[in-house]
C-alpha atoms as a PDB file:
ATOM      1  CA  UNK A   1     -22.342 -36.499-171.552  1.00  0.00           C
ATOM      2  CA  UNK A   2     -21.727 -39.618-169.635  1.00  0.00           C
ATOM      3  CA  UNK A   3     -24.894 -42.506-171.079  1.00  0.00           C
ATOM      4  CA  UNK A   4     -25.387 -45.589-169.243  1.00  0.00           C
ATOM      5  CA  UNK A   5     -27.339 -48.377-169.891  1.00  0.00           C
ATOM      6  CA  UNK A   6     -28.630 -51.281-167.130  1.00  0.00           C
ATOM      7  CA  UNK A   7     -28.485 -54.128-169.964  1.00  0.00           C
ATOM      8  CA  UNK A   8     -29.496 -58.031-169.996  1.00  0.00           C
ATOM      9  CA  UNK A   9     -27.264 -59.356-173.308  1.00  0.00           C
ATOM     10  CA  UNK A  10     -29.704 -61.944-173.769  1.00  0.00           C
ATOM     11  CA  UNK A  11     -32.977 -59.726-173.148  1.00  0.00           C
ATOM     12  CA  UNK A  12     -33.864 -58.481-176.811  1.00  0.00           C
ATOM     13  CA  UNK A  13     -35.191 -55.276-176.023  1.00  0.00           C
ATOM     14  CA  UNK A  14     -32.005 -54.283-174.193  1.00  0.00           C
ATOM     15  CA  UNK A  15     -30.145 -55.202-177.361  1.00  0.00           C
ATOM     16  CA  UNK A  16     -32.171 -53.407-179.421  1.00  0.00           C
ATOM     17  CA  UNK A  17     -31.783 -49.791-176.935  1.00  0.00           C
ATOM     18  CA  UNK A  18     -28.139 -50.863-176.704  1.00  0.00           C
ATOM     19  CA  UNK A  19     -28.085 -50.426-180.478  1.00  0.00           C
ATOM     20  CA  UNK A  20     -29.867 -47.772-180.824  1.00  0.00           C
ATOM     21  CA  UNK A  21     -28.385 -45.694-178.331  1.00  0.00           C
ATOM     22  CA  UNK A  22     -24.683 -47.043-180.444  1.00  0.00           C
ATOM     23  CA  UNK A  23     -26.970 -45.721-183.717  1.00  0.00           C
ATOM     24  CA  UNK A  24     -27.594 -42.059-182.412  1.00  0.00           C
ATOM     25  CA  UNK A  25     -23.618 -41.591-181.667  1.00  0.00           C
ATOM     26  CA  UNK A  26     -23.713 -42.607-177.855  1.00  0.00           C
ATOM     27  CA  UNK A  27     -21.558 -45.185-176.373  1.00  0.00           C
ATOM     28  CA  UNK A  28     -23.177 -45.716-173.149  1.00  0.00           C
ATOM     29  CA  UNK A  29     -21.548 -47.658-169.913  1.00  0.00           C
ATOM     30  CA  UNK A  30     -22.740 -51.094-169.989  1.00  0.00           C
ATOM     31  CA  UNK A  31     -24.157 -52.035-166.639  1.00  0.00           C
ATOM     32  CA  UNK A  32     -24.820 -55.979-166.916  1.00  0.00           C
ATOM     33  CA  UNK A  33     -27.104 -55.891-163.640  1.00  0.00           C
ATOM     34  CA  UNK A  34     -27.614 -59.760-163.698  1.00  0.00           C
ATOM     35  CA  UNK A  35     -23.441 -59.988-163.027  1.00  0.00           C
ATOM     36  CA  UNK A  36     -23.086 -57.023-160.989  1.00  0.00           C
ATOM     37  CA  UNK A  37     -26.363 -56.381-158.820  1.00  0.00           C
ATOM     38  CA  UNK A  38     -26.979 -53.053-157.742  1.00  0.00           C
ATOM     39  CA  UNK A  39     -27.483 -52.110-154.459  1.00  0.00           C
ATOM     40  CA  UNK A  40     -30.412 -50.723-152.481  1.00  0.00           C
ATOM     41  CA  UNK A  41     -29.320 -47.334-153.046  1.00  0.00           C
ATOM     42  CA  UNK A  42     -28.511 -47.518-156.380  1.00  0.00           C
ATOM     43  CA  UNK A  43     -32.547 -49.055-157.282  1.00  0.00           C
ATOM     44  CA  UNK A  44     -33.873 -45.905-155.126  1.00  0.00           C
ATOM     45  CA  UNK A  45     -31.733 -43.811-156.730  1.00  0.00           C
ATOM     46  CA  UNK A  46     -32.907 -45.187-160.523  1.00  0.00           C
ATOM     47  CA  UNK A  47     -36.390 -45.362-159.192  1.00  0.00           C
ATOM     48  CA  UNK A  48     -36.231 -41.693-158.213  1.00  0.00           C
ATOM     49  CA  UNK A  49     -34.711 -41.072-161.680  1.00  0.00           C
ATOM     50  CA  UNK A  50     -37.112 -42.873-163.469  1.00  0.00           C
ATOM     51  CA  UNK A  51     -40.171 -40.697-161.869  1.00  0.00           C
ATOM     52  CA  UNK A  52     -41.213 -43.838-160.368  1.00  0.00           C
ATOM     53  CA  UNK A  53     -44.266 -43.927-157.384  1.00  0.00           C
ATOM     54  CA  UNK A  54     -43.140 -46.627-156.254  1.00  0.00           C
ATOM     55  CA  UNK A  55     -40.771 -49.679-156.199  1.00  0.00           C
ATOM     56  CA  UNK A  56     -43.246 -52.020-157.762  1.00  0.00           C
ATOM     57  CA  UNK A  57     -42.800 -50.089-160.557  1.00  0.00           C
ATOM     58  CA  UNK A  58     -39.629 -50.874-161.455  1.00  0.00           C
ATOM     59  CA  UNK A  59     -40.726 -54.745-160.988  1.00  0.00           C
ATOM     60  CA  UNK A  60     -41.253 -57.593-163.785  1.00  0.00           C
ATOM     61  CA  UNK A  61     -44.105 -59.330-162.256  1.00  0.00           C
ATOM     62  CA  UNK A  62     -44.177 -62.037-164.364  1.00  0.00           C
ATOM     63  CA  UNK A  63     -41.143 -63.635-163.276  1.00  0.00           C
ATOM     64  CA  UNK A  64     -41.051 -66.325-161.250  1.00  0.00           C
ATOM     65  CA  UNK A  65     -38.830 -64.818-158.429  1.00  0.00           C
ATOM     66  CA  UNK A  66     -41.691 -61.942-157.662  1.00  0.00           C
ATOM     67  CA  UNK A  67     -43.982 -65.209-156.790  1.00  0.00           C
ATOM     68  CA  UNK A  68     -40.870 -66.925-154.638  1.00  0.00           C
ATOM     69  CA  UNK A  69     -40.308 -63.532-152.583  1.00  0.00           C
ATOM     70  CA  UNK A  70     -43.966 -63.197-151.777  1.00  0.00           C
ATOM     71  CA  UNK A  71     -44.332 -60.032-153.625  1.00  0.00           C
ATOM     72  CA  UNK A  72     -47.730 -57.786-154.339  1.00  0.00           C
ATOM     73  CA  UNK A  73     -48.249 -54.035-155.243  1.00  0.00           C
ATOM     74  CA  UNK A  74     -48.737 -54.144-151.364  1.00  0.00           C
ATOM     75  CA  UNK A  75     -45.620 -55.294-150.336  1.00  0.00           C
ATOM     76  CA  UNK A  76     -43.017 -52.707-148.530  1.00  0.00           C
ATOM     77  CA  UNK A  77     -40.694 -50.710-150.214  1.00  0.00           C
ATOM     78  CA  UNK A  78     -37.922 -51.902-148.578  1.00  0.00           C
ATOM     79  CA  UNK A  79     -39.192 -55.458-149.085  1.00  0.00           C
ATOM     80  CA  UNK A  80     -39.270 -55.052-153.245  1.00  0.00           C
ATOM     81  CA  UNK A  81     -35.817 -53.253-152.885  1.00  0.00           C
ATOM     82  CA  UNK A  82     -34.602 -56.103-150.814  1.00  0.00           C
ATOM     83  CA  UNK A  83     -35.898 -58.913-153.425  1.00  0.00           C
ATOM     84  CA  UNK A  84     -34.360 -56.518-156.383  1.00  0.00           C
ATOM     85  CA  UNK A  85     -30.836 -56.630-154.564  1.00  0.00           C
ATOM     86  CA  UNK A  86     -31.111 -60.248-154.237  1.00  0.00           C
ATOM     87  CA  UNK A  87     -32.916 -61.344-157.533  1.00  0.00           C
ATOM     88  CA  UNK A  88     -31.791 -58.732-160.198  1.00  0.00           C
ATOM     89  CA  UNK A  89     -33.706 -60.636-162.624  1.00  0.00           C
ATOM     90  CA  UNK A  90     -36.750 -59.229-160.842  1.00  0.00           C
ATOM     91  CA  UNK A  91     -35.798 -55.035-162.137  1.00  0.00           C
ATOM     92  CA  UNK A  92     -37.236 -54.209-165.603  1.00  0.00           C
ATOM     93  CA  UNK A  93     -34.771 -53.608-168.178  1.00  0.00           C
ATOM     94  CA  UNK A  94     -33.325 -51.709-170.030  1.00  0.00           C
ATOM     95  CA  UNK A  95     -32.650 -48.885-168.465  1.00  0.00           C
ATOM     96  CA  UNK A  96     -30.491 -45.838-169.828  1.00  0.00           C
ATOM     97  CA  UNK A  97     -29.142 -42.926-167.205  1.00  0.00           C
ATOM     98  CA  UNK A  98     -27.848 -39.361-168.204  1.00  0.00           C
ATOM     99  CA  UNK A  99     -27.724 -36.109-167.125  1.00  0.00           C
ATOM    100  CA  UNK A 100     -29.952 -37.310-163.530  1.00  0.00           C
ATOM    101  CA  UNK A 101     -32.847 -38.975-165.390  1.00  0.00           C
ATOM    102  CA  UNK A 102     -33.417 -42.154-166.531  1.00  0.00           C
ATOM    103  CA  UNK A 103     -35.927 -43.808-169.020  1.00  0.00           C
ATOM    104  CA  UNK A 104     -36.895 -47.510-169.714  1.00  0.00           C
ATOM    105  CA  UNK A 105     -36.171 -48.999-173.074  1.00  0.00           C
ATOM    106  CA  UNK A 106     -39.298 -50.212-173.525  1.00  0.00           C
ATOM    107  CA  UNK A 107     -40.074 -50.035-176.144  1.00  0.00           C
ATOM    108  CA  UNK A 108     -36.505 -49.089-177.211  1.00  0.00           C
ATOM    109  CA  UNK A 109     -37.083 -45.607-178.413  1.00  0.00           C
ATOM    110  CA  UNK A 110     -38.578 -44.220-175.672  1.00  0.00           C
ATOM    111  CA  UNK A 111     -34.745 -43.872-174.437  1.00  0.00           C
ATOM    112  CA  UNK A 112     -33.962 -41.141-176.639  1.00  0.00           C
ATOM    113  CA  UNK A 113     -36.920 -38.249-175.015  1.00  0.00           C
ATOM    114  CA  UNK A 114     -33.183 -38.511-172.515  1.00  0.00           C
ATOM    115  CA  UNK A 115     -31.278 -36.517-175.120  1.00  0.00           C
END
């Protein structure tokens, strides 16, 4: 069973599902999204993993890149997508893919209702 993880090193939380995931006897693919940014496809296809409504679910509002690309909950799809491509930072994290469904670490244990 192929286990990978969409992981910020310096974002605790993803350390702490990274570890976890290591603790239950899964080595997962590490995805560091900040150095390799997914593309459009690959944030519809997590969002449609995820069970997500929308895009702006997927979205850390707080940072300040959702402010700098004019975001809202009624901006576009395609425009959130677009800002996610092009400011990674902006896609909440962790989040841990297997078997065509995906789950965000937050808090960390959620992860494992995946196995």
């Amino acid at each position: 069973m192929s286990v990978t993880i969409y992981h910020n090193p310096r974002c605790s939380k993803s350390r702490e599902t990274l570890a976890l995931l290591e603790q239950h006897g899964h080595t997962p693919i590490v995805v560091e999204y900040l150095k390799t940014p997914l593309s459009s496809e690959e944030i519809k296809t997590l969002i449609e993993q995820l069970g997500f409504g929308s895009a702006h679910d997927l979205l850390r509002t707080k940072e300040d890149e959702y402010k700098e690309h004019g975001l809202s909950k009624s901006s576009s799809e395609d425009d959130i997508i677009a800002a996610m491509v092009t400011a990674p930072k902006l896609i909440e994290r962790p989040i841990v893919v297997t078997n065509g469904k995906a789950a965000v670490g937050r808090p960390p244990e959620s992860v494992l209702a995946l196995f």
